[in-house]
Protein backbone atom coordinates (compact mmCIF):
# COMPACT_ATOMS: atom_id res chain seq x y z
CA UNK A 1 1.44 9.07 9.22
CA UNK A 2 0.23 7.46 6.13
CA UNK A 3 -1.45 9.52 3.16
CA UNK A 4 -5.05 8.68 2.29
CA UNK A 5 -5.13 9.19 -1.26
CA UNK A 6 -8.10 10.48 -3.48
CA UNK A 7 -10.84 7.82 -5.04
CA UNK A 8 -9.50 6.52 -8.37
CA UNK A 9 -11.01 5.49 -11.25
CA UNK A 10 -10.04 3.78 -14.42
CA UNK A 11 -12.22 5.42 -16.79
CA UNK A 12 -10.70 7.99 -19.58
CA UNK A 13 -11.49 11.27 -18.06
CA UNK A 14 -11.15 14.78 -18.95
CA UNK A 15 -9.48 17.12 -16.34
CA UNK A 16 -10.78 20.74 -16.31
CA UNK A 17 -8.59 23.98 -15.46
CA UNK A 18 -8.30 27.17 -16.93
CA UNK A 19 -6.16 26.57 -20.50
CA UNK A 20 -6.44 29.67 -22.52
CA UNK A 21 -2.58 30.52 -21.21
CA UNK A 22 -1.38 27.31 -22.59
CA UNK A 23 -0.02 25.94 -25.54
CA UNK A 24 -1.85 23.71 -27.42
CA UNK A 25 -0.26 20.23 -26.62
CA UNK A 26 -0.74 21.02 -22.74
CA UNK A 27 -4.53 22.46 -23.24
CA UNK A 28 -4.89 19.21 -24.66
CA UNK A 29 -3.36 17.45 -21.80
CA UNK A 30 -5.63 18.62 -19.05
CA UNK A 31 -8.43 18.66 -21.44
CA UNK A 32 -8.85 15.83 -23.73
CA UNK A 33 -10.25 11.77 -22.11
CA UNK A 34 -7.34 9.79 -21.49
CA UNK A 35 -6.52 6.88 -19.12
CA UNK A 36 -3.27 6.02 -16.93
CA UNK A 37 -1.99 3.33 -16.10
CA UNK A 38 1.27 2.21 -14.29
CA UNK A 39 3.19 -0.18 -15.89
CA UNK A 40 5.96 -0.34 -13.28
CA UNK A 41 9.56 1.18 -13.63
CA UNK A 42 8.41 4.69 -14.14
CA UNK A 43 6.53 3.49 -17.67
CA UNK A 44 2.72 4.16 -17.99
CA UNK A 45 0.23 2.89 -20.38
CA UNK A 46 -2.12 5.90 -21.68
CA UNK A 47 -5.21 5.10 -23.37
CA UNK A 48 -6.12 8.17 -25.77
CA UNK A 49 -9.48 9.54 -26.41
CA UNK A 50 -8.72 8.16 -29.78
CA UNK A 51 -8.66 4.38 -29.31
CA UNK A 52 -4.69 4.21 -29.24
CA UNK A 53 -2.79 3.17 -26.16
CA UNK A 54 1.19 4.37 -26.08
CA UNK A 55 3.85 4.11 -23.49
CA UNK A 56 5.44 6.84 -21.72
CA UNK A 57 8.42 6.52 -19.79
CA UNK A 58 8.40 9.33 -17.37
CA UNK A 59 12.02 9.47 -16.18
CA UNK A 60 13.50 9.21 -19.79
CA UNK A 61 10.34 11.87 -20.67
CA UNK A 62 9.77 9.41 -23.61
CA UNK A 63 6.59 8.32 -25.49
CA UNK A 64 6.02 5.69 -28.05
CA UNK A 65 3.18 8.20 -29.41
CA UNK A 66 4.04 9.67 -33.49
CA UNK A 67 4.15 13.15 -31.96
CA UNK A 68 6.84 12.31 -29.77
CA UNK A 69 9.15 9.72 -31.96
CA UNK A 70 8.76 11.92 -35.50
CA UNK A 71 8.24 15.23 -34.62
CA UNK A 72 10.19 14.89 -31.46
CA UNK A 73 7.38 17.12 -29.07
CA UNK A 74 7.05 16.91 -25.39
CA UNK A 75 3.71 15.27 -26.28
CA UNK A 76 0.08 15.58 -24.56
CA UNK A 77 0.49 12.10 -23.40
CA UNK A 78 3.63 12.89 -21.40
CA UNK A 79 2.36 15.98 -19.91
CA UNK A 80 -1.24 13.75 -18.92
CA UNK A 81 1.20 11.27 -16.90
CA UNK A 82 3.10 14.07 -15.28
CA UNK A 83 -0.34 15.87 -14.60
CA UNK A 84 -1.77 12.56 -13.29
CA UNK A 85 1.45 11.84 -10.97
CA UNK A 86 1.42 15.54 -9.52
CA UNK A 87 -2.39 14.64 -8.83
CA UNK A 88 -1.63 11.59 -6.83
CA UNK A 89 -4.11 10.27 -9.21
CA UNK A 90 -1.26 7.82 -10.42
CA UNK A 91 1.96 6.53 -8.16
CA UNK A 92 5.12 8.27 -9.29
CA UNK A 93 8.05 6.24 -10.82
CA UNK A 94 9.62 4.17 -8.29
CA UNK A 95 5.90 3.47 -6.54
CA UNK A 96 2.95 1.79 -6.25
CA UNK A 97 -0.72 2.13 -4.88
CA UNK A 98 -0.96 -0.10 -1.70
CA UNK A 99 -3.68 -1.22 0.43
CA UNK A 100 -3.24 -1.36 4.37
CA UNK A 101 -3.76 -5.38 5.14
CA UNK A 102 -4.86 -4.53 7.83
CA UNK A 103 -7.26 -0.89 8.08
CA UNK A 104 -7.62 -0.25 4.42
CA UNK A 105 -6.40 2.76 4.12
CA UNK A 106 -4.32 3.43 0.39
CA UNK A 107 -1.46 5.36 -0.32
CA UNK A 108 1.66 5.06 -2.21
CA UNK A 109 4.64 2.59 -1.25
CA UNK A 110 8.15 1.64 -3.14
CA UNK A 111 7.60 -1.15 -6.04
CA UNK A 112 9.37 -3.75 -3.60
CA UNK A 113 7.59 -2.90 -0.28
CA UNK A 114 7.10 -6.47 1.28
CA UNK A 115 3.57 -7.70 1.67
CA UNK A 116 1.21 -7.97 3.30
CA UNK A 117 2.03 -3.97 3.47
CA UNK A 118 0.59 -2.54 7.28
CA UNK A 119 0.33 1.42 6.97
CA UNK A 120 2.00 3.49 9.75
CA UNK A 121 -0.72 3.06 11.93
CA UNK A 122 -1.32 -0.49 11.57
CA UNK A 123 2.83 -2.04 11.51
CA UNK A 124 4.12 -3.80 13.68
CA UNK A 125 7.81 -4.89 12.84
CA UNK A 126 9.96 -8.59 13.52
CA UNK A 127 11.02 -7.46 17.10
CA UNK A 128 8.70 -4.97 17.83
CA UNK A 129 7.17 -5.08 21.98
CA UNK A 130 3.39 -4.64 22.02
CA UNK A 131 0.68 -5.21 24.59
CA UNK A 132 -1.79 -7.56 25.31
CA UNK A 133 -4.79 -5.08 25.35
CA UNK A 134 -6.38 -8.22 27.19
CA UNK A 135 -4.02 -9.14 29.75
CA UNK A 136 -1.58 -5.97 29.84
CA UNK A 137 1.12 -8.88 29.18
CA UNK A 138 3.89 -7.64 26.26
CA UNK A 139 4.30 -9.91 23.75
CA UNK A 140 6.92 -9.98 21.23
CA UNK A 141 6.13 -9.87 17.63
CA UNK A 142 7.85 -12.69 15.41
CA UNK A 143 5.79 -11.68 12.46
CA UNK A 144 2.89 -10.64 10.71
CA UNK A 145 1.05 -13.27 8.47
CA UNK A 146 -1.32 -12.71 5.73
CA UNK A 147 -4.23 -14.79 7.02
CA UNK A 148 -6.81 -13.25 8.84
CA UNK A 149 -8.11 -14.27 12.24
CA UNK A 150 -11.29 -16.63 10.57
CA UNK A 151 -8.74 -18.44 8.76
CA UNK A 152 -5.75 -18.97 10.60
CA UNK A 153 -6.21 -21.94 12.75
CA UNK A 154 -4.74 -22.90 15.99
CA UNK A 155 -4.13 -26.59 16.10
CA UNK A 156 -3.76 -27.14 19.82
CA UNK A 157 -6.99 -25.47 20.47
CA UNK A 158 -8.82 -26.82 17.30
CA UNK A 159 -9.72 -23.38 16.52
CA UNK A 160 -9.61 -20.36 14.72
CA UNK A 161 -7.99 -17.49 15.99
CA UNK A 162 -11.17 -15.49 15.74
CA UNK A 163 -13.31 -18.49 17.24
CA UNK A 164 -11.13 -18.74 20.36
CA UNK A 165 -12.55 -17.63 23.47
CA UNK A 166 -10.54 -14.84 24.75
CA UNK A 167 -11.01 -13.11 20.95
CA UNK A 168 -14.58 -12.87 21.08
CA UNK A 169 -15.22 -9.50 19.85
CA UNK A 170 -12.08 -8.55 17.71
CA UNK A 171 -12.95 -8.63 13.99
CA UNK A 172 -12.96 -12.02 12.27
CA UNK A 173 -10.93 -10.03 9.06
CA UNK A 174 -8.25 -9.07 11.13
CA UNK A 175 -4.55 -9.97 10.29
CA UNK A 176 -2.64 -12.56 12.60
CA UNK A 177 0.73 -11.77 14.42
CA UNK A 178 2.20 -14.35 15.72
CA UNK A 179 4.02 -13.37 19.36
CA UNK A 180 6.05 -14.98 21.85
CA UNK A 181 5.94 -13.53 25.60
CA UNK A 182 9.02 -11.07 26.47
CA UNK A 183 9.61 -12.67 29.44
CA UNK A 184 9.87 -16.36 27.67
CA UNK A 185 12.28 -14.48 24.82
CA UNK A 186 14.54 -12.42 27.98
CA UNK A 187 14.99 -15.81 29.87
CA UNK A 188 16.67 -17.17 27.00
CA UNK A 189 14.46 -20.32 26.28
CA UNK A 190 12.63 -21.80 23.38
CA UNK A 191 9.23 -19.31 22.93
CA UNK A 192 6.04 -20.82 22.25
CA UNK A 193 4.71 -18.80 19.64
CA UNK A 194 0.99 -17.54 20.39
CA UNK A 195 -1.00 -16.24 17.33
CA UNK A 196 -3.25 -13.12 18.24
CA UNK A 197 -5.71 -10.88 16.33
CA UNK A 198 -3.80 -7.69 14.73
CA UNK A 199 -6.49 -5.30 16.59
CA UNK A 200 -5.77 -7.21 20.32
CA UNK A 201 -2.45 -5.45 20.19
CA UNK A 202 -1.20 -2.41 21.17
CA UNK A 203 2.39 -0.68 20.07
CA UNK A 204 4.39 0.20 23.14
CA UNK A 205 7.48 2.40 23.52
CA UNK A 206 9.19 -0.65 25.41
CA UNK A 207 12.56 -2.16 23.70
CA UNK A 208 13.92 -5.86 24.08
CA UNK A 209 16.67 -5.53 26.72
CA UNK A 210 19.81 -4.60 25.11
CA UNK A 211 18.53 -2.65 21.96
């Protein structure tokens, strides 16, 4: 199941819990206006409430900040990232904030995730069996595109994928997947492949013969 995460924003803000147990550098942290921003590879950009902007790399627990290089401090700038990352407010090193092509729906997803990126709900994989909410016919996927069913045109019918008939109804933003019928890929021939609205099919439990 896919994690909704919290609405983001990119303004400095000022987080607000109880700091008269902590030290001074991590009062600061949760208190002071900062802004973070991944840079990719576990670095972040943070934009103090002072005007300055340093790096911190999380892994190494490194910051390009004077506090950190001189004095050699687990600085507030650190500790804001890690706060930030526990938060979700941030992706952690290794991630990055996604959109479902498909629903919408935002969460975190590895730094190479292949797009467009489909949440759990929404994948379907090369292979996959799904139905024909239409017809009942399964359909094999051979892959999802990043066009959307106003866009994508079928040549043979000189129209969209949204315009054609039997799609009336189905959401013009939708994602394609293009399908060939399981009983044209199980007899062996050359599929025609069919392109179909991402919300006309259905996931199945049913497996290509074989697998």
């Amino acid at each position: 199941m896919t994690e909704h995460l919290p609405d983001r924003s990119t303004r400095k803000t000022a987080l607000a819990p109880d700091t008269r147990t902590m030290d001074d550098r991590a009062a600061r942290a949760w208190t002071e206006r900062m802004a973070v921003r991944p840079l990719g590879g576990g670095r972040y950009a943070v934009d103090s409430h002072s005007g300055a902007t340093y790096v911190v790399d999380l892994p190494a627990s490194r910051c390009s900040c004077p506090d950190h290089q001189i004095r050699g401090e687990r600085c507030k700038h650190i500790r804001r990232v890690a706060i930030e990352v526990t938060s979700h407010r941030v992706p952690p090193p290794g991630k990055r904030r996604a959109r479902c092509a498909q629903c919408g729906v935002e969460t975190f997803v590895g730094e190479d995730a292949a797009e467009p990126w489909l949440c759990s709900n929404c994948h379907f994989g090369l292979g996959d069996v799904v139905l024909d909410r239409e017809t009942g016919d399964r359909l094999v996927v051979a892959g999802v595109t990043t066009r959307q069913a106003e866009e994508y045109v079928i040549d043979a019918a000189d129209s969209t994928v949204a315009d054609y008939e039997t799609n009336a109804g189905y959401p013009g933003d939708d994602l394609v997947v293009e399908v060939r019928y399981l009983a044209d890929v199980v007899r062996r021939e050359r599929p025609r492949t069919y392109a179909f609205p991402h919300s006309r099919l259905a996931a199945t439990d049913h497996q290509l013969p074989g697998e």
